[in-house]
Protein backbone atom coordinates (compact mmCIF):
# COMPACT_ATOMS: atom_id res chain seq x y z
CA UNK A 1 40.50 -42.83 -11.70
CA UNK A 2 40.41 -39.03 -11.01
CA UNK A 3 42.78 -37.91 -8.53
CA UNK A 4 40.58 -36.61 -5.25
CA UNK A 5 42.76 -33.01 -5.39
CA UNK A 6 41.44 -32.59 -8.79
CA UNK A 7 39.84 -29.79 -8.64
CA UNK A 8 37.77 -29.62 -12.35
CA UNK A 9 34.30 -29.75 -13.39
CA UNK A 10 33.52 -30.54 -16.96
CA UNK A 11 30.02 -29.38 -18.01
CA UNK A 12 28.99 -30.23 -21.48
CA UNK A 13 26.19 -28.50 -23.27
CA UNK A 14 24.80 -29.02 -26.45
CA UNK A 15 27.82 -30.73 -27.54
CA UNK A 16 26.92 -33.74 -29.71
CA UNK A 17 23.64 -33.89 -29.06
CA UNK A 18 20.89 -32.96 -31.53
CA UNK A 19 17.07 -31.68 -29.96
CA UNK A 20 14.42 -29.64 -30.92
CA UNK A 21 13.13 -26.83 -28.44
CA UNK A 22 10.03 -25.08 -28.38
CA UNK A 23 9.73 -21.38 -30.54
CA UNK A 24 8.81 -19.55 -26.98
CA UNK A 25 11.70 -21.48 -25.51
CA UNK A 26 14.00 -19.76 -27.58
CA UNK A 27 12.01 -16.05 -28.91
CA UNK A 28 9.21 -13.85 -28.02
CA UNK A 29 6.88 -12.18 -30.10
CA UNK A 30 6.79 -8.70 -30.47
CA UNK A 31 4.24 -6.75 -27.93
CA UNK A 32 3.88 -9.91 -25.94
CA UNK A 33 6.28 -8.75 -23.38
CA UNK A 34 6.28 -8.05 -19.18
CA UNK A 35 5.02 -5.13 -18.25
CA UNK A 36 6.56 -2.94 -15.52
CA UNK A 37 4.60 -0.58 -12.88
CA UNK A 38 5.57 1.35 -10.01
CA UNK A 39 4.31 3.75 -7.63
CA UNK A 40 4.58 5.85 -4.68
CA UNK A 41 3.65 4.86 -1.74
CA UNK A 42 4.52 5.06 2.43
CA UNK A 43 5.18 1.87 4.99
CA UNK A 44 4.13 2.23 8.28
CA UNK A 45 4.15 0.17 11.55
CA UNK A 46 7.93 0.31 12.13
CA UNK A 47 10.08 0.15 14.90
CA UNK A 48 11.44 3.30 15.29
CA UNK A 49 13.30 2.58 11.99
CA UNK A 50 11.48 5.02 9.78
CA UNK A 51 12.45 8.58 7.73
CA UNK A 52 13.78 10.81 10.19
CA UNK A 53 12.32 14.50 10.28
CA UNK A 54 14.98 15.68 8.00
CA UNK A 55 13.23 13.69 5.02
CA UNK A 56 10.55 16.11 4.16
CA UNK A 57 8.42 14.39 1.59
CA UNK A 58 8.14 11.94 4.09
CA UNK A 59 6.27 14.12 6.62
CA UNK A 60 4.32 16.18 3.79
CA UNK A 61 2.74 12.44 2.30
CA UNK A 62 1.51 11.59 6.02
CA UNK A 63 -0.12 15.51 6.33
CA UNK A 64 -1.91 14.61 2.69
CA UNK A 65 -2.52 10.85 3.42
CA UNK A 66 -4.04 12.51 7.04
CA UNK A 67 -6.03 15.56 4.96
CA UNK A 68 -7.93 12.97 3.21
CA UNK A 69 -9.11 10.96 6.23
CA UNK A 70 -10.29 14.36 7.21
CA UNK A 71 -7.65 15.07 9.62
CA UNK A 72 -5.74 18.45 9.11
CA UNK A 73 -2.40 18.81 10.43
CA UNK A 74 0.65 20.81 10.65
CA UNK A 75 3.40 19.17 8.96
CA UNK A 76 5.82 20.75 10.69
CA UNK A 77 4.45 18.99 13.94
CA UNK A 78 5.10 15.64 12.99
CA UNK A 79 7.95 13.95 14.29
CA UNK A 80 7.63 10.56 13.36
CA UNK A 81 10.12 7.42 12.74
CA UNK A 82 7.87 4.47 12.47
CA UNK A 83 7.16 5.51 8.45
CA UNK A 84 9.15 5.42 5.26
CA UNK A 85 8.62 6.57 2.10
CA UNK A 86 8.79 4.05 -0.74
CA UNK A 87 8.98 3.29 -4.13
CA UNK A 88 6.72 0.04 -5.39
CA UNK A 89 7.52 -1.56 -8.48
CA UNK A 90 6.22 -4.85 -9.79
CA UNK A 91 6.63 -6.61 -13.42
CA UNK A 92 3.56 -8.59 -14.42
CA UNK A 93 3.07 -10.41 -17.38
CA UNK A 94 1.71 -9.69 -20.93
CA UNK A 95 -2.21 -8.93 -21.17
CA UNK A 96 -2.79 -9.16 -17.34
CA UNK A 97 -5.99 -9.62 -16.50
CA UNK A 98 -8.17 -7.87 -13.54
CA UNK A 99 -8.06 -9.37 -10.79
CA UNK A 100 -4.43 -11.01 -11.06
CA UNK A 101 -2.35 -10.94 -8.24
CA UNK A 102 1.49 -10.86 -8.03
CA UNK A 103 4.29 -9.26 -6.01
CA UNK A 104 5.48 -6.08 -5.17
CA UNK A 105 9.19 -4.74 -4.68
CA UNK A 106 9.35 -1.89 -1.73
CA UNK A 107 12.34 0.07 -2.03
CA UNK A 108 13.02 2.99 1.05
CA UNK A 109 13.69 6.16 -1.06
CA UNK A 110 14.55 8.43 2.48
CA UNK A 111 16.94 7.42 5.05
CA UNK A 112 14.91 4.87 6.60
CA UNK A 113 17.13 2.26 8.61
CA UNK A 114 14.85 -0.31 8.06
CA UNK A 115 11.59 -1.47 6.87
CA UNK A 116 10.92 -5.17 8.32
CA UNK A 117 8.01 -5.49 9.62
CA UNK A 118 6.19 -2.78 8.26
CA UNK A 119 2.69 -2.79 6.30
CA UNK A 120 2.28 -0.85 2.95
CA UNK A 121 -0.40 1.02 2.97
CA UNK A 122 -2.09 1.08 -0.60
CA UNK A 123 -0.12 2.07 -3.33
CA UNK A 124 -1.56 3.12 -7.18
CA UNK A 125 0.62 1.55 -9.76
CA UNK A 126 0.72 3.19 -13.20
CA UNK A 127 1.93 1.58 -16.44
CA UNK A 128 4.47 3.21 -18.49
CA UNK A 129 2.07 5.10 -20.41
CA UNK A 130 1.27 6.84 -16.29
CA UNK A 131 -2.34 4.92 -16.27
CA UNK A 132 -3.07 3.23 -13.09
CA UNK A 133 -3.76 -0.32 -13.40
CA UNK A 134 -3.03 -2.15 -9.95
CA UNK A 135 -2.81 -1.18 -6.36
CA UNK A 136 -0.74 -2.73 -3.96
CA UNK A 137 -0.96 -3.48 -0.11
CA UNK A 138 0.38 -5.72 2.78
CA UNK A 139 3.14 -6.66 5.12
CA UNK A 140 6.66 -6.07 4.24
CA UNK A 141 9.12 -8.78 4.81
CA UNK A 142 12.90 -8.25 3.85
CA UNK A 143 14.80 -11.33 5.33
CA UNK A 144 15.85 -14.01 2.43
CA UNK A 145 15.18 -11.01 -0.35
CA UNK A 146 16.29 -12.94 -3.10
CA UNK A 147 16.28 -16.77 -4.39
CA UNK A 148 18.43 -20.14 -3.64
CA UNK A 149 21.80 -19.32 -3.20
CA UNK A 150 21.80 -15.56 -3.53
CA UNK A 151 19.30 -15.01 -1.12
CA UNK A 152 20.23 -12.00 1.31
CA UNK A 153 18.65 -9.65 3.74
CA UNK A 154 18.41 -6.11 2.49
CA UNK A 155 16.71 -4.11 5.47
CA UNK A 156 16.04 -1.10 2.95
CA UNK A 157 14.53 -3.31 0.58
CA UNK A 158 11.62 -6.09 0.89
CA UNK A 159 8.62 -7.38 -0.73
CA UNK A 160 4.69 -7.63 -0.36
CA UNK A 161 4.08 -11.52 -1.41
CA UNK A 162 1.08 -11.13 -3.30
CA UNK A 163 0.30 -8.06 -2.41
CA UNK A 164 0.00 -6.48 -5.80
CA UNK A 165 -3.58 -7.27 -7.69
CA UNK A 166 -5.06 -5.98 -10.90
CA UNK A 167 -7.92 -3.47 -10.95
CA UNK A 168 -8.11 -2.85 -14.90
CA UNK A 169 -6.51 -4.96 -18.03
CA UNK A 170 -3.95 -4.73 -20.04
CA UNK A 171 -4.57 -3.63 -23.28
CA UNK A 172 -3.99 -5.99 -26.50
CA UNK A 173 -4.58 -5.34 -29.89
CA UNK A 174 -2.79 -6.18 -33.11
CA UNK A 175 -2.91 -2.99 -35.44
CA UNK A 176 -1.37 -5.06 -38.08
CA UNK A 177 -1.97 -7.91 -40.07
CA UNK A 178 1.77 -9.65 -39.26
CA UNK A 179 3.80 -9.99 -35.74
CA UNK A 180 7.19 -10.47 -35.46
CA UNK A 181 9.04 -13.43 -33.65
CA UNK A 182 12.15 -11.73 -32.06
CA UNK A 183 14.83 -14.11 -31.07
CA UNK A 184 16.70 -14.56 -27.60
CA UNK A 185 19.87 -15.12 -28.93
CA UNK A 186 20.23 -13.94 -32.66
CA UNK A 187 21.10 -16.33 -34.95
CA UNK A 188 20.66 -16.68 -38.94
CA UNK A 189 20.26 -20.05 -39.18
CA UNK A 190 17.77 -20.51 -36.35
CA UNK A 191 15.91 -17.75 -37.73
CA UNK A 192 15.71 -19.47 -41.00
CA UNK A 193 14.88 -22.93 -39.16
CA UNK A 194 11.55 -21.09 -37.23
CA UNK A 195 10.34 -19.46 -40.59
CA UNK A 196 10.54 -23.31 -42.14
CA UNK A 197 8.83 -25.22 -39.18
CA UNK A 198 6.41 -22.71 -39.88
CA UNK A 199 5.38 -22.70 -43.23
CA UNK A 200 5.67 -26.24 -43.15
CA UNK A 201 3.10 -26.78 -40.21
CA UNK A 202 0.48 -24.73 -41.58
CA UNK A 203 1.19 -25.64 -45.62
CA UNK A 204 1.98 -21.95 -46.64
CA UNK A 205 4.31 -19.40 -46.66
CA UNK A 206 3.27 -17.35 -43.45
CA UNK A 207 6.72 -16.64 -42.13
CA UNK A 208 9.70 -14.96 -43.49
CA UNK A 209 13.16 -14.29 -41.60
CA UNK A 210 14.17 -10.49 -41.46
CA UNK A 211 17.31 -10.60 -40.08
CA UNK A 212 19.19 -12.84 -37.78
CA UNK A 213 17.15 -11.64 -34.97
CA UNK A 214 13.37 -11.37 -36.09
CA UNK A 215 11.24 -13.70 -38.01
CA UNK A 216 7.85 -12.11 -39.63
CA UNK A 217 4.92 -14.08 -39.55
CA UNK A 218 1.73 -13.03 -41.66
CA UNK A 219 -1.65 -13.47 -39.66
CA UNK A 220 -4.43 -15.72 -41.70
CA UNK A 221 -7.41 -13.90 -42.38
CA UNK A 222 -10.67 -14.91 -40.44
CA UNK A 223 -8.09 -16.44 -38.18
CA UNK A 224 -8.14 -15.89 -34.40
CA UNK A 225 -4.70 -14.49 -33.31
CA UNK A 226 -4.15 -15.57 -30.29
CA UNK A 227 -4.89 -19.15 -30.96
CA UNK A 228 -3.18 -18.78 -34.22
CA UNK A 229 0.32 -17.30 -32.36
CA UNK A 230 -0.07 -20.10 -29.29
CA UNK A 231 0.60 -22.79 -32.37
CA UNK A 232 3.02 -21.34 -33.48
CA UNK A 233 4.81 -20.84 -30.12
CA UNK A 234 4.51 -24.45 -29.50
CA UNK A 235 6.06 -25.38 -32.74
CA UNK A 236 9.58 -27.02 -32.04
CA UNK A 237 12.95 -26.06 -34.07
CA UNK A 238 16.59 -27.36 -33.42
CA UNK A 239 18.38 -23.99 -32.51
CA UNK A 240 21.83 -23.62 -34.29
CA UNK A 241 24.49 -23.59 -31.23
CA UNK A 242 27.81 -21.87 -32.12
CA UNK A 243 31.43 -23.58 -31.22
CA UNK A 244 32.43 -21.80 -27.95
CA UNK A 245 34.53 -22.65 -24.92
CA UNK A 246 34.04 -20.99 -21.88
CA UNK A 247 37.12 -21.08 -18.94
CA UNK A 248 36.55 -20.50 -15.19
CA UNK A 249 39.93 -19.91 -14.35
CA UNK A 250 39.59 -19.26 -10.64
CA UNK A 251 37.61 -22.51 -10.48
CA UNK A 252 38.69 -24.77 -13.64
CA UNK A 253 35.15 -25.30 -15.09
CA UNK A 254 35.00 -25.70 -18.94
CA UNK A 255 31.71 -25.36 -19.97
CA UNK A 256 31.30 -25.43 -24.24
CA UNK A 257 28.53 -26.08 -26.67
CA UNK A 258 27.90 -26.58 -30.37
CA UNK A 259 30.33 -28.69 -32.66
CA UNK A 260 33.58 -28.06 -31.06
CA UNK A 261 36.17 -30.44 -32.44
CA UNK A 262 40.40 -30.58 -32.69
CA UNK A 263 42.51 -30.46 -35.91
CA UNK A 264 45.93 -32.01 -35.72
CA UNK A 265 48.75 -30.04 -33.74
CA UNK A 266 51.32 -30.61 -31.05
CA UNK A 267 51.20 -28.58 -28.12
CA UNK A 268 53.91 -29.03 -24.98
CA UNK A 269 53.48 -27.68 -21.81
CA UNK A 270 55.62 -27.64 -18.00
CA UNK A 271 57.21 -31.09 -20.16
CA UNK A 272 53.80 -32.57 -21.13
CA UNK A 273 52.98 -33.17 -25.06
CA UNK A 274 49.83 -33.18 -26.12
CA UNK A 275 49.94 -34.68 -29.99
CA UNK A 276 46.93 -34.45 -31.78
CA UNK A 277 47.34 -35.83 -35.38
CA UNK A 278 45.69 -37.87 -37.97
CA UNK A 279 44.89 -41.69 -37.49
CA UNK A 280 42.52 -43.70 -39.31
CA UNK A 281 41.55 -46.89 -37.46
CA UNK A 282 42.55 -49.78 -39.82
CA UNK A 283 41.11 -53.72 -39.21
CA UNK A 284 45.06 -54.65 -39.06
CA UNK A 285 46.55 -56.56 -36.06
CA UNK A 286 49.71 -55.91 -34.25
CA UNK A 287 51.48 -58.06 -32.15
CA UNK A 288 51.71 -57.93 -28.47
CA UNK A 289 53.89 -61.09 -27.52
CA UNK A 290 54.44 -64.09 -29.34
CA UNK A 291 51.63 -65.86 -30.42
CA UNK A 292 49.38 -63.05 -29.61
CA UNK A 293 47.85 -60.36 -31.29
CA UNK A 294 44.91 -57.29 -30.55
CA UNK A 295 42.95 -55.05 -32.57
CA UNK A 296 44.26 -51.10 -32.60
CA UNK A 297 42.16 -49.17 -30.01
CA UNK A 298 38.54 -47.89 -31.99
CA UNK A 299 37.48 -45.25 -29.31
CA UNK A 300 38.86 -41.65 -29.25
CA UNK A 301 41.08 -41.97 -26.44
CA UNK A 302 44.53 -40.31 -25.39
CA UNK A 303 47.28 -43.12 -24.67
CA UNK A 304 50.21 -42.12 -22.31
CA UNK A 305 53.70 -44.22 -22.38
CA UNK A 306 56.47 -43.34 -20.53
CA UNK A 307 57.63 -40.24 -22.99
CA UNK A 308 53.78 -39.10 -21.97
CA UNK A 309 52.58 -38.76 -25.30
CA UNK A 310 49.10 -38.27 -25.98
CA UNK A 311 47.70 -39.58 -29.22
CA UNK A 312 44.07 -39.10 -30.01
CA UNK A 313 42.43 -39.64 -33.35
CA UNK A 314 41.42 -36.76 -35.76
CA UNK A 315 38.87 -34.73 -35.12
CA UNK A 316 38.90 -35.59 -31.38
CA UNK A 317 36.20 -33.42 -29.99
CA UNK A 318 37.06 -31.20 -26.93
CA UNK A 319 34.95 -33.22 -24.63
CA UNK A 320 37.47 -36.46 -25.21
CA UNK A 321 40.25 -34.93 -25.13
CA UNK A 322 39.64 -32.69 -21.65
CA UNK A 323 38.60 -36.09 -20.72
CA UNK A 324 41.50 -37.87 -21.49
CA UNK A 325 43.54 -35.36 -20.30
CA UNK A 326 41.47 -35.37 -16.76
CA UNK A 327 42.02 -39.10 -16.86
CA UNK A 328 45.86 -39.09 -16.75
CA UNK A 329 45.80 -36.40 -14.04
CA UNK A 330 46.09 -32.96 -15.23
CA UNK A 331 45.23 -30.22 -13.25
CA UNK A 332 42.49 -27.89 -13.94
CA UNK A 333 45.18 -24.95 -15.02
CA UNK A 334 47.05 -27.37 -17.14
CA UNK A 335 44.05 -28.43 -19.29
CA UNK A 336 42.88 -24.32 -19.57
CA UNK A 337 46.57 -23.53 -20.72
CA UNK A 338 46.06 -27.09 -23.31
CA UNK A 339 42.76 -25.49 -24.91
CA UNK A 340 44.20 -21.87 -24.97
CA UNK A 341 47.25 -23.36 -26.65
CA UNK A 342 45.31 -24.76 -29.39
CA UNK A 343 42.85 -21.84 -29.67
CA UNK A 344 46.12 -19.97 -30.46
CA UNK A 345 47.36 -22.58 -32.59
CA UNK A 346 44.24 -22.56 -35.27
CA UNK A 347 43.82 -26.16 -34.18
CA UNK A 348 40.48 -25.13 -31.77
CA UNK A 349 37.58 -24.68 -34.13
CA UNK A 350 35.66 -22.67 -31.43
CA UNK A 351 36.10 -19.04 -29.78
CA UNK A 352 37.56 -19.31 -26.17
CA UNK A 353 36.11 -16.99 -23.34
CA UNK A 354 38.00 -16.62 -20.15
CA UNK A 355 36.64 -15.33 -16.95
């Protein structure tokens, strides 16, 4: 029974458990990544919340944005604060097509107070190579900029749902016979794992791993690419997880994944000893009163007596014995300062992060 002021959360990933993800789960291929845009552009409609006359660039865009409606003006007349200049920048995905819509970030670049409730008027976004390939347009709303949790208002910064939409493509084109599959998280083995579920789905050597980050995969002559590189993103691979225990200390979450497991030591801390040795479960009885006898215990659990001893089998993972120890009652900085004991020890097969 956990103790209600027990304040620890045990979060396992990973950890004894054996599945196979998808290759786009875990690595992208090269050139099929999000593309970012931006552009210049002015909000209007505000509430006396606008750039104040001191913001020049501010009052020179509304004397061009005027010129071309046929309306000539003196810039230095214009005393406006219901518009803000603004910067528009949007990431949309690989090989957007016309037509696409998605949505815009506006970010006040003078010394606008505010920008809720303002419209954008339409903005030309350019690509990194300055072509324009999307315009943008619509209401600005800044309250809950964010998602879940970590949603906030921001009253210099907002965003035009949907208000971004493609006018030309995004160029794709393979100027060489290969692509390569770039990894997430770098790892030799899983790079070697995706080059073999590979080869063996399509019965020939096709891929071949670089490094621990990029796998190269040749293209199949008379082949069509994209179909050819959507197989092979669906193709599934068990990623390689490495041993590694991470500590909240403010909090007391332990979250680790991969094959973490104990070797035997004895650690003792604020008069608690934590033994962790070698013991081989044998089929031989041992009496308990007269007359009566019970099998040794078979799971990997810690036992307490009244020395508080803890005895778990070798190899006990870290997941049984944080267990164990949350089972007898530890607290949260206890079991950290057990697990950095060990790391320290050699007996922790696993690096230990603390935050």
């Amino acid at each position: 029974m956990l103790k209600k002021n027990l304040l620890f959360l045990l979060l396992v990933l990973w950890s004894s458990l054996t599945f196979a993800v998808r290759i786009k789960d875990i690595a992208t291929i090269e050139g099929f990544k999000p593309t970012y845009l931006i552009g210049y552009g002015l909000v209007v409609g505000l509430k006396g919340t606008g750039d104040g006359t001191t913001v020049k660039f501010t009052i020179q865009s509304i004397a061009n944005m005027l010129k071309r409606f046929g309306i000539t003006i003196d810039p230095n007349a214009l005393t406006l604060r219901n518009v803000a200049a603004v910067m528009v920048t949007a990431t949309v995905p690989p090989y957007a097509k016309t037509g696409m819509r998605f949505d815009v970030t506006v970010s006040a670049i003078g010394d606008a107070k505010s920008i809720e409730g303002g419209t954008l008027l339409m903005t030309p976004l350019k690509g990194p190579d300055g072509q324009i390939y999307a315009i943008a347009q619509g209401p600005v709303t800044t309250k809950g900029y964010g998602q879940g949790m970590n949603a906030k208002t921001y009253p210099n910064v907002g965003v035009v749902i949907n208000g971004g939409i493609m006018e030309r493509d995004l160029p794709f084109y393979l100027a060489r016979n290969y692509v390569n599959i770039l990894l997430n998280n770098p790892d030799i083995t899983t790079a070697s794992r995706i080059a073999r579920a590979i080869n063996e789905h399509f019965g020939r050597r096709l891929a071949v791993p670089i490094d621990s980050a990029t796998v190269r995969v040749k293209i199949p002559p008379m082949t069509n690419p994209i179909n050819f590189l959507s197989q092979v993103e669906q193709l599934e691979v068990q990623p390689d997880m490495p041993a590694t225990v991470v500590i909240d200390s403010r909090s007391g979450l332990v979250l680790f994944g991969g094959d973490v497991t104990i070797k035997p030591a004895v650690v003792s801390i604020e008069g608690l000893t934590v033994r962790i040795k070698e013991y081989a479960p044998q089929a031989i009885a041992y009496p308990t009163q007269p007359g009566n006898t019970v099998n040794p215990p078979q799971n990997p659990v810690l036992i307490k007596d009244e020395r508080r001893n803890l005895n778990p089998i070798k190899g006990t993972t870290v997941g049984e014995l944080v267990n164990s120890l949350n089972e007898i009652g530890l607290t949260a900085n206890q079991i950290i300062a057990v697990l950095e004991a060990l790391k320290k020890a050699g007996a922790l097969n696993a690096q230990i992060k603390v935050d």
